[in-house]
C-alpha atoms as a PDB file:
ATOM      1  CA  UNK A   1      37.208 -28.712  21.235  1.00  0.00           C
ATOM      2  CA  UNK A   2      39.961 -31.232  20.297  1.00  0.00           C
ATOM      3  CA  UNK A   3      38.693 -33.583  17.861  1.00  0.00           C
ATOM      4  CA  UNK A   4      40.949 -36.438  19.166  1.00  0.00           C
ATOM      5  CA  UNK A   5      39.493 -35.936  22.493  1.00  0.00           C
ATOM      6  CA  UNK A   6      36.325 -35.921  20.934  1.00  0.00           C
ATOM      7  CA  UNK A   7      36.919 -39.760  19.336  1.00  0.00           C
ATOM      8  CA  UNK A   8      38.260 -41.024  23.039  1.00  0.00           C
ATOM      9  CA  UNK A   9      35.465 -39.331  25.635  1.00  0.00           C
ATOM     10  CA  UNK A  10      31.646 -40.509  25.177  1.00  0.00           C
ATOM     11  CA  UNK A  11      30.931 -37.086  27.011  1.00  0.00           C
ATOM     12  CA  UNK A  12      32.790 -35.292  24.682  1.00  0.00           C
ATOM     13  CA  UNK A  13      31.888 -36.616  21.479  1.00  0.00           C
ATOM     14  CA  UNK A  14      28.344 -35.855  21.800  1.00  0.00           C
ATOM     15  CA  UNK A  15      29.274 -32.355  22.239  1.00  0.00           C
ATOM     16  CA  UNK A  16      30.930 -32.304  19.930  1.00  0.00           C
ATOM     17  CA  UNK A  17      28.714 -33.729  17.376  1.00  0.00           C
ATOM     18  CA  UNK A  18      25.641 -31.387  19.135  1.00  0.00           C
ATOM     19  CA  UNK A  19      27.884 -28.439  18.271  1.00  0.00           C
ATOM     20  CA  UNK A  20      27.911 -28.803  14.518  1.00  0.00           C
ATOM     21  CA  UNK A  21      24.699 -27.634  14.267  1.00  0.00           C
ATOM     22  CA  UNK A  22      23.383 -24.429  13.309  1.00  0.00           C
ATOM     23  CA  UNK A  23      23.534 -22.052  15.323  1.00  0.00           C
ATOM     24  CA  UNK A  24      24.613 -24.443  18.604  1.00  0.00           C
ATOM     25  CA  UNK A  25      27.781 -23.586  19.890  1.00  0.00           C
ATOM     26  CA  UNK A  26      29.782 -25.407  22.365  1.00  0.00           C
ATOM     27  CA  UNK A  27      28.513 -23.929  25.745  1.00  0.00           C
ATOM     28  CA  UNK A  28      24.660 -24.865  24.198  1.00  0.00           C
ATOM     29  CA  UNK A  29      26.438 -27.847  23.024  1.00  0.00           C
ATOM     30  CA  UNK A  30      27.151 -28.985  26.241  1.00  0.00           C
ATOM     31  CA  UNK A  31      24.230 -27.697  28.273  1.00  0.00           C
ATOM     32  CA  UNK A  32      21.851 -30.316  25.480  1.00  0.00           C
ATOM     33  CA  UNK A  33      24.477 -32.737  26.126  1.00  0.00           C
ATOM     34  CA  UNK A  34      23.986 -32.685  29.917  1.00  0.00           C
ATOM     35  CA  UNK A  35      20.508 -32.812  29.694  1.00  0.00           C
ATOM     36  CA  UNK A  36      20.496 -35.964  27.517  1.00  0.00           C
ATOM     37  CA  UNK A  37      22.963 -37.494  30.201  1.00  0.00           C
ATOM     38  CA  UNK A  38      19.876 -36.691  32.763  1.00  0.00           C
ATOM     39  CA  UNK A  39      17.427 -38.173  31.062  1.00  0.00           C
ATOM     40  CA  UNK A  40      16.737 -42.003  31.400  1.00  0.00           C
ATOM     41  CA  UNK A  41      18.250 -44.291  28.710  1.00  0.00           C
ATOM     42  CA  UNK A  42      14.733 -44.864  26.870  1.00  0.00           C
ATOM     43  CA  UNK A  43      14.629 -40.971  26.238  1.00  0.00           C
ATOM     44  CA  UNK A  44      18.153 -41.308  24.836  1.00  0.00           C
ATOM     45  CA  UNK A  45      17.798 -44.352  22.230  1.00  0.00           C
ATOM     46  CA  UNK A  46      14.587 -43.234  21.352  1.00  0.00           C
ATOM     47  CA  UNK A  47      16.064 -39.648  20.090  1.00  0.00           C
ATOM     48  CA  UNK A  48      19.029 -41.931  18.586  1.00  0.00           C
ATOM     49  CA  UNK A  49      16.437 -44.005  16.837  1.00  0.00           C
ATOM     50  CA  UNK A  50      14.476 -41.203  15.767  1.00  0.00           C
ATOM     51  CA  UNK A  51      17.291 -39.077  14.402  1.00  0.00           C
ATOM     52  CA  UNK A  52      18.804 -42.512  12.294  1.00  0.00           C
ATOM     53  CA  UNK A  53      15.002 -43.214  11.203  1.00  0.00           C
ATOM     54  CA  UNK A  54      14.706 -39.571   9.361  1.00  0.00           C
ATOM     55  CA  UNK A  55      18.089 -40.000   8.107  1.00  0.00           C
ATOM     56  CA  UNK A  56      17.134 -42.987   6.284  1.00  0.00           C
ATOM     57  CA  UNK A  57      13.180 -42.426   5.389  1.00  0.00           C
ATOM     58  CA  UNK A  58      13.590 -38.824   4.649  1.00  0.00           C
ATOM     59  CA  UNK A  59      14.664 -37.257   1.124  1.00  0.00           C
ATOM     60  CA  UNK A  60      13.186 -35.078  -1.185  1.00  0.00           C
ATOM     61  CA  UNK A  61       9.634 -34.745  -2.750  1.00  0.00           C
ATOM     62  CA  UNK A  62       9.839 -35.151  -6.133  1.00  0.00           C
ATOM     63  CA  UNK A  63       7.797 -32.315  -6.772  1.00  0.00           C
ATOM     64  CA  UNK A  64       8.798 -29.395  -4.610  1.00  0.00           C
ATOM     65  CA  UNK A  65      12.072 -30.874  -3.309  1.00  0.00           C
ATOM     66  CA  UNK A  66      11.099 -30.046   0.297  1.00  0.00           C
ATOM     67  CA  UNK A  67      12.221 -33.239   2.934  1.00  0.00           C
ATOM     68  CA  UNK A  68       8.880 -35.851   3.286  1.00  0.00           C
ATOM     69  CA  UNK A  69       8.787 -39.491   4.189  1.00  0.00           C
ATOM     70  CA  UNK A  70       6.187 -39.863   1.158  1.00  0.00           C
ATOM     71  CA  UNK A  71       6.380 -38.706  -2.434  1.00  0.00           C
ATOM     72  CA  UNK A  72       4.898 -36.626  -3.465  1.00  0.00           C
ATOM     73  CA  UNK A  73       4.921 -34.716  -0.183  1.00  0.00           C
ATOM     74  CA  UNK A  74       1.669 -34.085   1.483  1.00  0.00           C
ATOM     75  CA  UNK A  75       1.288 -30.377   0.486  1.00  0.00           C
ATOM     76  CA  UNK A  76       2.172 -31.657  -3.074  1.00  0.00           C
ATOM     77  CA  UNK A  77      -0.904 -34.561  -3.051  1.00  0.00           C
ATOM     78  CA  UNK A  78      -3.211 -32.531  -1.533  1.00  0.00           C
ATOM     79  CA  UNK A  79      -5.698 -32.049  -4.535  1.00  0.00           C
ATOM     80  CA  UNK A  80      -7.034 -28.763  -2.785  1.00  0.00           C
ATOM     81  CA  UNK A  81      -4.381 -27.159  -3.458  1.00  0.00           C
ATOM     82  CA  UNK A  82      -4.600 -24.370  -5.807  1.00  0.00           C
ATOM     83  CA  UNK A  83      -1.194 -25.270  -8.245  1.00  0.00           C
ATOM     84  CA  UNK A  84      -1.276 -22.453 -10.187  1.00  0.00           C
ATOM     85  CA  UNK A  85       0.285 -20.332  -7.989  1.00  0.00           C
ATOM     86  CA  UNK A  86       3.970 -21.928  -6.856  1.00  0.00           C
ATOM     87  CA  UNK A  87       5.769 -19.740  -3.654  1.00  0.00           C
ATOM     88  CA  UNK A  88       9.750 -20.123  -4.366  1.00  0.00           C
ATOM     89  CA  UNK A  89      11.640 -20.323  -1.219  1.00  0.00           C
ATOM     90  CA  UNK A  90      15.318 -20.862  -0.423  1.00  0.00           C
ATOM     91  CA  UNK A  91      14.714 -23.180   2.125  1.00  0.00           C
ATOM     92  CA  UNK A  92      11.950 -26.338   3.920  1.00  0.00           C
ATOM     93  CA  UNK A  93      12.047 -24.281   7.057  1.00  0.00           C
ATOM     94  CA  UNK A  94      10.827 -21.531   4.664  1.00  0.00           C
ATOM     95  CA  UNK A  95       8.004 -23.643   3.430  1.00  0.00           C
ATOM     96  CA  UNK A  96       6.679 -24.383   6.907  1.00  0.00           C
ATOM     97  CA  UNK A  97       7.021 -20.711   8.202  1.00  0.00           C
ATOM     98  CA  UNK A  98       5.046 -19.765   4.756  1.00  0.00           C
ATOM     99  CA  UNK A  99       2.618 -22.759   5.719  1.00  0.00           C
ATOM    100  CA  UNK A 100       2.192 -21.977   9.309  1.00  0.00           C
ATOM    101  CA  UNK A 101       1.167 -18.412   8.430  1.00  0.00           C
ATOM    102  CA  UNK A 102      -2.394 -20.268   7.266  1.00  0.00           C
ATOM    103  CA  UNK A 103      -2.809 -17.617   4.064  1.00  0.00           C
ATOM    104  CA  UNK A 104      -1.601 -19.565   1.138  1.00  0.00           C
ATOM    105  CA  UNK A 105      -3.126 -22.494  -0.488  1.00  0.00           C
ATOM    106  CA  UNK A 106      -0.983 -22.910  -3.480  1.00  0.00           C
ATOM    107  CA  UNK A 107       2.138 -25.122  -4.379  1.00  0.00           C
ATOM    108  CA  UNK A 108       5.445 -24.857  -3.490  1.00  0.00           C
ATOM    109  CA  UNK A 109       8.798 -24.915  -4.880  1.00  0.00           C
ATOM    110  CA  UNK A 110      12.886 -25.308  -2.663  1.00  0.00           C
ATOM    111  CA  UNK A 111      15.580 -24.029  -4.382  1.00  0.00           C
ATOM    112  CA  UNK A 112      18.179 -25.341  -1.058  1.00  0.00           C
ATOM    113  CA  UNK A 113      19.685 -22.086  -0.690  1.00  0.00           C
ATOM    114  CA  UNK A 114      20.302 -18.881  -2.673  1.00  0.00           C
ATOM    115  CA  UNK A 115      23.027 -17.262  -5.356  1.00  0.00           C
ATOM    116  CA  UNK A 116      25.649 -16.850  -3.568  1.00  0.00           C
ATOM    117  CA  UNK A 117      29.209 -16.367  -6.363  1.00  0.00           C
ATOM    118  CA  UNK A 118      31.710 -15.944  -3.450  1.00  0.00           C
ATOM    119  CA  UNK A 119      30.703 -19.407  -1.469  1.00  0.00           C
ATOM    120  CA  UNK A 120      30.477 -21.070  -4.649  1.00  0.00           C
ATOM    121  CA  UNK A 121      26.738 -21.246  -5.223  1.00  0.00           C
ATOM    122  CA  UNK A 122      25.382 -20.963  -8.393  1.00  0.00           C
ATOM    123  CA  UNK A 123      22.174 -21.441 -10.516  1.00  0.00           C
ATOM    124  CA  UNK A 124      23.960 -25.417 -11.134  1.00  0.00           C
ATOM    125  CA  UNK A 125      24.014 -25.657  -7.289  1.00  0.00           C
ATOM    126  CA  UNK A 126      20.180 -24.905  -6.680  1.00  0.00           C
ATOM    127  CA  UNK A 127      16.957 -26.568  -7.808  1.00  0.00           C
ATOM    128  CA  UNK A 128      16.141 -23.762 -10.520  1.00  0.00           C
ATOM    129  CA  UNK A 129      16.337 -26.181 -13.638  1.00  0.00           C
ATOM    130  CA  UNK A 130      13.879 -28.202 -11.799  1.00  0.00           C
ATOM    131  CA  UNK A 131      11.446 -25.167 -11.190  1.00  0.00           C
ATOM    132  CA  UNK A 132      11.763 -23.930 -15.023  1.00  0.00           C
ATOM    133  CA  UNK A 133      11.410 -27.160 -16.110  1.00  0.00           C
ATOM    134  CA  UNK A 134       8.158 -27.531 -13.567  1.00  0.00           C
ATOM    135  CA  UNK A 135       6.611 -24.709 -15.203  1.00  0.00           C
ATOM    136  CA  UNK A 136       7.087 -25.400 -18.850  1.00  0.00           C
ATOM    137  CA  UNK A 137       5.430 -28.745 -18.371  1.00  0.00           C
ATOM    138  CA  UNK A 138       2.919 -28.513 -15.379  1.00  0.00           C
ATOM    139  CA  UNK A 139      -0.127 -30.240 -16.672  1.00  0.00           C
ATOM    140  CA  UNK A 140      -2.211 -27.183 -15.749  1.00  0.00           C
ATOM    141  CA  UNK A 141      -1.141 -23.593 -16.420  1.00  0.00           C
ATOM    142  CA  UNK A 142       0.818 -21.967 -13.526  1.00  0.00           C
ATOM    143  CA  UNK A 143      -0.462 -18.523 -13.431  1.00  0.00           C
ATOM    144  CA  UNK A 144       2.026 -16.832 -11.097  1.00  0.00           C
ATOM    145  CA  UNK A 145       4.887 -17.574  -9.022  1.00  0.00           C
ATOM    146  CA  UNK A 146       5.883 -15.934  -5.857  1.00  0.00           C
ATOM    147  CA  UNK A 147       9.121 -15.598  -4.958  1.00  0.00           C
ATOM    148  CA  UNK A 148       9.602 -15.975  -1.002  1.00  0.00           C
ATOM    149  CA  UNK A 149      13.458 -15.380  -0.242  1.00  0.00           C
ATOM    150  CA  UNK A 150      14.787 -14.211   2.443  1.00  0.00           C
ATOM    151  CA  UNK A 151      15.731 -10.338   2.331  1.00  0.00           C
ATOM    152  CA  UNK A 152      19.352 -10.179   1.926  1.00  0.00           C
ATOM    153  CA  UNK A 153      21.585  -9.826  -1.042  1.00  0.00           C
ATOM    154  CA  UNK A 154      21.558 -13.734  -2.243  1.00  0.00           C
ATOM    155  CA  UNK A 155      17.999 -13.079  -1.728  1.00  0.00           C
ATOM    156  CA  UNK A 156      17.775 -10.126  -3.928  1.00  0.00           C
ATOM    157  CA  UNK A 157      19.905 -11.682  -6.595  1.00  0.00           C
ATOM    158  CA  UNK A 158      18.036 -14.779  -6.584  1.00  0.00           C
ATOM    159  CA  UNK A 159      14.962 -13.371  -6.798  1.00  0.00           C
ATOM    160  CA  UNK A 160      16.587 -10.862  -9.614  1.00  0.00           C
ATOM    161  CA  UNK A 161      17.671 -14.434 -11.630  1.00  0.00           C
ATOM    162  CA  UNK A 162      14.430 -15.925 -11.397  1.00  0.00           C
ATOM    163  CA  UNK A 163      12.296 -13.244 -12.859  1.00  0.00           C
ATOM    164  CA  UNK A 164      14.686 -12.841 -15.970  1.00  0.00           C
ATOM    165  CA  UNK A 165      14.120 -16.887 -16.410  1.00  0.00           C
ATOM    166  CA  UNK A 166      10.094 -16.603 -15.826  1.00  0.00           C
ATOM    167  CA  UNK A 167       8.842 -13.926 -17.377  1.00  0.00           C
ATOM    168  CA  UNK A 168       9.484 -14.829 -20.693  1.00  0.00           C
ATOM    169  CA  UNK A 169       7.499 -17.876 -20.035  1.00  0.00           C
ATOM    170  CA  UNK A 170       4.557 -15.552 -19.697  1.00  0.00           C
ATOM    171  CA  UNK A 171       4.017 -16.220 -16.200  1.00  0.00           C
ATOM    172  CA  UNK A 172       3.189 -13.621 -13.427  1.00  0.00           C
ATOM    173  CA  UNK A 173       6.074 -12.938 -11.397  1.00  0.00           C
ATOM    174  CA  UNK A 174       5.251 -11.385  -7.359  1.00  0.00           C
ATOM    175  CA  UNK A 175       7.836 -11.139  -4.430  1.00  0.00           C
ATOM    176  CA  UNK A 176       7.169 -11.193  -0.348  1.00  0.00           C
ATOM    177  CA  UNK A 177       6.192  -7.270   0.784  1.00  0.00           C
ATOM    178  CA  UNK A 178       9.349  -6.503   3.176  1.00  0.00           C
ATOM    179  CA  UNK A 179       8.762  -3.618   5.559  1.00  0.00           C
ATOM    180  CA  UNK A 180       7.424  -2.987   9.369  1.00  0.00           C
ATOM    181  CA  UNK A 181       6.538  -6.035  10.868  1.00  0.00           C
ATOM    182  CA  UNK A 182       3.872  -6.090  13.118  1.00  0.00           C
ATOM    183  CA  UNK A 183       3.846  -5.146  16.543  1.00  0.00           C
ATOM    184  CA  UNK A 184       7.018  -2.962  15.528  1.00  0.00           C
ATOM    185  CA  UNK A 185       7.988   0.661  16.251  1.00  0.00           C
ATOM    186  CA  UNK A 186       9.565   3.013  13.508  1.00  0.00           C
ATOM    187  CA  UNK A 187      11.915   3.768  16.351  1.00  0.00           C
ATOM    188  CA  UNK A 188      13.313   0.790  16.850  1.00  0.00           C
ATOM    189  CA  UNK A 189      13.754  -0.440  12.919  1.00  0.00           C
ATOM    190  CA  UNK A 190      16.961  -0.468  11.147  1.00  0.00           C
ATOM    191  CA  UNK A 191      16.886   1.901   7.668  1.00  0.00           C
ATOM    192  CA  UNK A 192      17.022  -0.654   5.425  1.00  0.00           C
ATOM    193  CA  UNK A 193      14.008  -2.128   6.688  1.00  0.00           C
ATOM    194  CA  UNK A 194      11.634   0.984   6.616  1.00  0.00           C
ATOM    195  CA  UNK A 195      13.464   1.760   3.273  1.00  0.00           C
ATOM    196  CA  UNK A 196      11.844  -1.413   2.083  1.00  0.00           C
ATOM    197  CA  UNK A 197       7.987  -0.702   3.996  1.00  0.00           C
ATOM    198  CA  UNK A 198       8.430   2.417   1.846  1.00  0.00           C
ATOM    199  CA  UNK A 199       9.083   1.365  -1.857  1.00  0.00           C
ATOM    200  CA  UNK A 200       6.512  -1.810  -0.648  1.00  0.00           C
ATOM    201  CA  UNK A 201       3.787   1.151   0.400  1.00  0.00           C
ATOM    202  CA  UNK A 202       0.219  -0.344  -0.581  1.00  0.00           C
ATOM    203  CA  UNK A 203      -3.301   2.046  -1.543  1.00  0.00           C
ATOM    204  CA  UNK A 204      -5.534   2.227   1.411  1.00  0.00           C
ATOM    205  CA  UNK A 205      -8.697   1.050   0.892  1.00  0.00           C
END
């Protein structure tokens, strides 16, 4: 879309601005656009307000570095949680998918991405000071940290960089089980994937 267009046409510049984000391109752009243009005004100020109210009341628990209006975040001033264990994960969205599953009680830890050399993120770019730094002076012993990334090849590396730093520490060091997910067919999973449920096989019991 031209960008000077964008500046001159009200209609325009919100799809444009709609189509910056992830994973929205400019036909999805447009269609959220329209609907906002159906809607009555309150609908519309009320998003505006809302998006310009996070924008300015939201950063980064001082803790775990995940976005909160409070700090510490809730999950990090909840005293039941169970801070010896920390789950590492590249991302907040992670930390609520992790949270949402309704398994773990522990702490958690966002780096804001993973290694990635060729875009120009490394270890400086990430929070992983802040993590060793968090386990050489947590007030109580952490006892094992899980590393949650994403299975790809930043993931992989990341995870690879983190254990070097944390074992020496003499801290546990566990990583997410990839493999078959459930409700899946063997027939209808890439390689790399069953590869993965195979190294990952567990004991039955």
């Amino acid at each position: 879309m031209n960008n000077e267009n964008a500046k001159r046409d009200p209609v325009s510049k919100l799809i444009f601005e709609l189509s910056k984000l992830p994973g929205i391109g400019e036909k999805t752009a447009t269609r959220l656009a329209y609907f906002v243009l159906k809607q009555d005004e309150t609908y519309a100020r009320s998003l505006a307000e809302s998006l310009v109210a996070a924008k300015q009341k939201v950063g980064l628990c001082e803790t775990c570095f995940t976005f909160t209006d409070i700090n510490p975040c809730r999950t990090c001033a909840d005293t039941n949680r169970d801070r010896a264990i920390i789950c590492v994960v590249e991302r907040p969205s992670d930390m609520n998918s992790v949270e949402m599953a309704g398994t773990f009680r522990g702490a958690y830890h966002v780096l804001h991405g993973a290694l990635s050399p060729l875009d120009g993120i490394g270890p400086d770019e990430l929070k992983i000071r802040e993590l060793i730094e968090r386990l050489r002076t947590a007030s109580a012993p952490v006892s094992e940290v899980i590393l949650a990334m994403n299975p790809s090849v930043e993931g992989d590396a990341t995870s690879l960089y983190l254990t070097r730093l944390i074992r020496p520490l003499g801290i546990r060091v566990t990583q997410l089980a990839h493999g078959i997910p459930m409700g899946g067919q063997l027939e209808y999973t890439d390689r790399q994937t069953i590869g993965k449920a195979i190294e990952n096989r567990m004991e039955m019991r």
